[in-house]
N, C-alpha and C. Protein backbone atom coordinates (compact mmCIF):
# COMPACT_ATOMS: atom_id res chain seq x y z
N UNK A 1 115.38 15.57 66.21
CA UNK A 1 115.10 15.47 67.64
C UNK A 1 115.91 14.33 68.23
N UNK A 2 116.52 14.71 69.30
CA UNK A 2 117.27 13.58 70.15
C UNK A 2 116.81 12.87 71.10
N UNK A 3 116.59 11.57 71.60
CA UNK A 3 116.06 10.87 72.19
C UNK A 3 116.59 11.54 73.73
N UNK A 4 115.62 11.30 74.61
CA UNK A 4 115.64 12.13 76.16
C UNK A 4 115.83 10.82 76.93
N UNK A 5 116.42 10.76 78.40
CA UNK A 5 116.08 10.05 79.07
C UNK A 5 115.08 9.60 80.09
N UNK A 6 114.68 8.99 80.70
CA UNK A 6 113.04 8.99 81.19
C UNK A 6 112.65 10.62 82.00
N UNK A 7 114.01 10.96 83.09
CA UNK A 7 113.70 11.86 83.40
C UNK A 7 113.76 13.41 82.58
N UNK A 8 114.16 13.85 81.94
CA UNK A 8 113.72 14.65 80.49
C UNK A 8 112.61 14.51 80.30
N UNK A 9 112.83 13.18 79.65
CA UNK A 9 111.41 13.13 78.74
C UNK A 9 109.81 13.62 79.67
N UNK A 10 109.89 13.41 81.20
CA UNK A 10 109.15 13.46 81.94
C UNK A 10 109.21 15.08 82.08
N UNK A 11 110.17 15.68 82.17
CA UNK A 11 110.42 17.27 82.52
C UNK A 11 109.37 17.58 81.36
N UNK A 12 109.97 17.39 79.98
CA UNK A 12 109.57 17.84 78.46
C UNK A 12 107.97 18.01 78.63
N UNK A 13 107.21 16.82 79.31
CA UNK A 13 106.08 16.55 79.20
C UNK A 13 105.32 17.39 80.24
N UNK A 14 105.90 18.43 81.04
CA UNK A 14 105.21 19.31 81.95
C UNK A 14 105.25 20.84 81.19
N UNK A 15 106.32 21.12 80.68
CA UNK A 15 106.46 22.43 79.70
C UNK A 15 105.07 22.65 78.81
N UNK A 16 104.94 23.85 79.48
CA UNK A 16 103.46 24.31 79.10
C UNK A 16 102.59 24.43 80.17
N UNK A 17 102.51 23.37 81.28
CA UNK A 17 101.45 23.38 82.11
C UNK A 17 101.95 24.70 83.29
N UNK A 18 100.56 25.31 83.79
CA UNK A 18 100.64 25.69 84.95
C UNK A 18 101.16 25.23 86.12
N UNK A 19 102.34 26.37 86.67
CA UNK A 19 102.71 25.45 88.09
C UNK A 19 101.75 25.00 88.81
N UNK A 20 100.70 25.44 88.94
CA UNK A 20 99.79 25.59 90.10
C UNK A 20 99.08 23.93 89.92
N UNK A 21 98.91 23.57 88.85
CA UNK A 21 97.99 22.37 88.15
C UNK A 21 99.35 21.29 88.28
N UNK A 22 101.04 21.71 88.26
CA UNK A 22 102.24 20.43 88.53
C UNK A 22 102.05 20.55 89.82
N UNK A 23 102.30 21.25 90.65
CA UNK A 23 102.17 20.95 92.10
C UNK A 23 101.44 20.41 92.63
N UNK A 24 99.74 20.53 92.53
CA UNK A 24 98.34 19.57 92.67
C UNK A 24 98.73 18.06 92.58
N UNK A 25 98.89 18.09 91.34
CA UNK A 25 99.39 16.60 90.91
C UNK A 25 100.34 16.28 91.54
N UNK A 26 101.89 16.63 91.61
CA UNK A 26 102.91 16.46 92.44
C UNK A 26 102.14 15.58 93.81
N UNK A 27 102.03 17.03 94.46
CA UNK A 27 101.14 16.79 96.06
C UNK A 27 100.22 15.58 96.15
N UNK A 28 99.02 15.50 95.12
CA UNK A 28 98.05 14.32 95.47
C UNK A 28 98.68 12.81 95.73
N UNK A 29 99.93 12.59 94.27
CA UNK A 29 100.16 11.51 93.87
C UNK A 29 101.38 11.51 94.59
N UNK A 30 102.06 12.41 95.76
CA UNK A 30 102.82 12.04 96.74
C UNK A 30 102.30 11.72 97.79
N UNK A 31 101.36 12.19 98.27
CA UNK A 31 100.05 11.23 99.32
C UNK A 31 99.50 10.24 99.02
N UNK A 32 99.08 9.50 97.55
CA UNK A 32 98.66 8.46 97.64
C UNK A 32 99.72 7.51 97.50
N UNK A 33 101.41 7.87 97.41
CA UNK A 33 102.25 7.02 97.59
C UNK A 33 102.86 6.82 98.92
N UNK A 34 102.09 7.90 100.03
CA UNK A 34 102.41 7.46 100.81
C UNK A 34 100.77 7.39 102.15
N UNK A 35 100.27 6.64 101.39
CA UNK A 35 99.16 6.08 101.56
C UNK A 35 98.00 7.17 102.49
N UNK A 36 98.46 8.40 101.93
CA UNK A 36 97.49 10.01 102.85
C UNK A 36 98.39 9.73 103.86
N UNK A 37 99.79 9.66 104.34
CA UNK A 37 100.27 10.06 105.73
C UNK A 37 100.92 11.52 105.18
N UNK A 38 100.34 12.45 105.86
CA UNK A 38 100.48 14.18 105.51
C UNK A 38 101.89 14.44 106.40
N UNK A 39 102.37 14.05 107.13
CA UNK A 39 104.04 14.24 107.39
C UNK A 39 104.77 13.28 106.33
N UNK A 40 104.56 12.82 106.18
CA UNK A 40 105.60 12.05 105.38
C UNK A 40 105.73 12.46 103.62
N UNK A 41 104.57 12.81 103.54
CA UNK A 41 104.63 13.60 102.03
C UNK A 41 105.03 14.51 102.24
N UNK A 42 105.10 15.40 103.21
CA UNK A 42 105.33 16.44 103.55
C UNK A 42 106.83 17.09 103.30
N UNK A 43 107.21 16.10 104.32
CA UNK A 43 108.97 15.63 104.27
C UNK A 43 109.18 15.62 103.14
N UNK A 44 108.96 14.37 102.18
CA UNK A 44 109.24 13.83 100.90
C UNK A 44 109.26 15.35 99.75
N UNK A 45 108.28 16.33 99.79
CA UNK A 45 108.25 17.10 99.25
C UNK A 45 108.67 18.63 99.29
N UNK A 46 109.28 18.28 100.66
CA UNK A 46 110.31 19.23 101.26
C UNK A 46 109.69 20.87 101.64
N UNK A 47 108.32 20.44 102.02
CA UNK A 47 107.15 21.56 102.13
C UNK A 47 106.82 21.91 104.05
N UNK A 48 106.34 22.65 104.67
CA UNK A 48 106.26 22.32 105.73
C UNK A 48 104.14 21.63 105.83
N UNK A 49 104.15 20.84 107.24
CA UNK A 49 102.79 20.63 107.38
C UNK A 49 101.92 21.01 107.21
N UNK A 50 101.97 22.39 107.59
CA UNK A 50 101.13 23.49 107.44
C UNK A 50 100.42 24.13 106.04
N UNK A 51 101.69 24.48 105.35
CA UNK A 51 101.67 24.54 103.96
C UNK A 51 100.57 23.15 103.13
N UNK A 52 101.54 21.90 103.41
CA UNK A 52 100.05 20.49 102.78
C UNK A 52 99.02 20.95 103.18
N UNK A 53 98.89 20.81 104.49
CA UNK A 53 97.70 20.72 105.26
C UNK A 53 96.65 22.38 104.00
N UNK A 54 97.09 23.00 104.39
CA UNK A 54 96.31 24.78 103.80
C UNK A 54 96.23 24.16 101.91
N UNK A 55 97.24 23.65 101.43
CA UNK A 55 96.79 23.30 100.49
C UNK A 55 95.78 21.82 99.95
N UNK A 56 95.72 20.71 100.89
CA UNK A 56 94.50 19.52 100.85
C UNK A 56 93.49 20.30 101.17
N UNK A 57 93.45 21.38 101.88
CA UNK A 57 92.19 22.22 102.36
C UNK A 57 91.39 22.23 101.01
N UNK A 58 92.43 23.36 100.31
CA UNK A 58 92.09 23.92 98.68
C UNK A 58 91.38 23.10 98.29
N UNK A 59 92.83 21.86 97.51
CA UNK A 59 92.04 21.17 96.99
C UNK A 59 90.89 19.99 96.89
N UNK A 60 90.68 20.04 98.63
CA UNK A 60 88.91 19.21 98.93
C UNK A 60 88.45 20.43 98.17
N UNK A 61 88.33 21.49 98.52
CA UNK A 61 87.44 22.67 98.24
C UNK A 61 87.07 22.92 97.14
N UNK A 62 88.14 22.32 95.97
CA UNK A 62 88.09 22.26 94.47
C UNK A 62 87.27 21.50 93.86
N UNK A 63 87.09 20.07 94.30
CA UNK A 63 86.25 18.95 94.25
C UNK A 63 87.56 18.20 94.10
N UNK A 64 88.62 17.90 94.10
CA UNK A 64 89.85 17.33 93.82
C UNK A 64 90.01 15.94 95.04
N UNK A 65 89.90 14.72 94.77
CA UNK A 65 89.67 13.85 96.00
C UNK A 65 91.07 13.75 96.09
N UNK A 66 90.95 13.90 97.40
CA UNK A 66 92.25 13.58 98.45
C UNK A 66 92.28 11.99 99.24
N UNK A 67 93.63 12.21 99.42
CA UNK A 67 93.77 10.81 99.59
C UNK A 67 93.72 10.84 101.60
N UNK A 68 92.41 9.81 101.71
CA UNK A 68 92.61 9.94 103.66
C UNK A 68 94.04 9.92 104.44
N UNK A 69 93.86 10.39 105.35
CA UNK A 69 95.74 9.97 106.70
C UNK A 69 95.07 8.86 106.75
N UNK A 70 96.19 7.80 107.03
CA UNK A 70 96.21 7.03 107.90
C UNK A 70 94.92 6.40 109.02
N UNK A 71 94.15 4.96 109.35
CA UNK A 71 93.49 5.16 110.51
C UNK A 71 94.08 5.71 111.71
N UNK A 72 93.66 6.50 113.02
CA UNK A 72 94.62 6.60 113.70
C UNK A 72 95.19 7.60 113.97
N UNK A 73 95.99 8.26 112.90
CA UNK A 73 96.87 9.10 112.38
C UNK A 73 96.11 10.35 112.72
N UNK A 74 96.79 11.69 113.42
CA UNK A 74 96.37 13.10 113.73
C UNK A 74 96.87 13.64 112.76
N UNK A 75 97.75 13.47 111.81
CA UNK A 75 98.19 13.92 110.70
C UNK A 75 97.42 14.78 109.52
């Protein structure tokens, strides 16, 4: 076996999983890096609003905690 570089090694470590269960994760932990602002993950993940928005729906609905918008924020 040949040593990978971080990003490999990170690919390597999703092989196997359901898309549906990488994207969740993707999505959550791109909102809590951008502190629940739902345009800006949005952007970042190259998804439209609508699309986040229909999927944070889901996953409140799942029991999956979501990360709040912004105070303020209509987002």
């Amino acid at each position: 076996m040949h040593d990978l570089d971080p990003e490999h090694a990170a690919v390597e470590q999703l092989v196997g999983l359901p898309v549906a269960d990488v994207e969740r994760d993707l999505i959550l932990a791109t909102l809590r890096e951008t502190g629940g602002n739902r345009t800006h993950a949005a952007n970042l993940l190259g998804i439209a609003i609508r699309t986040l928005r229909n999927k944070i729906n889901s996953y409140g609905a799942e029991g999956y905690e979501v990360p709040e918008p912004p105070q303020g924020s209509v987002s």
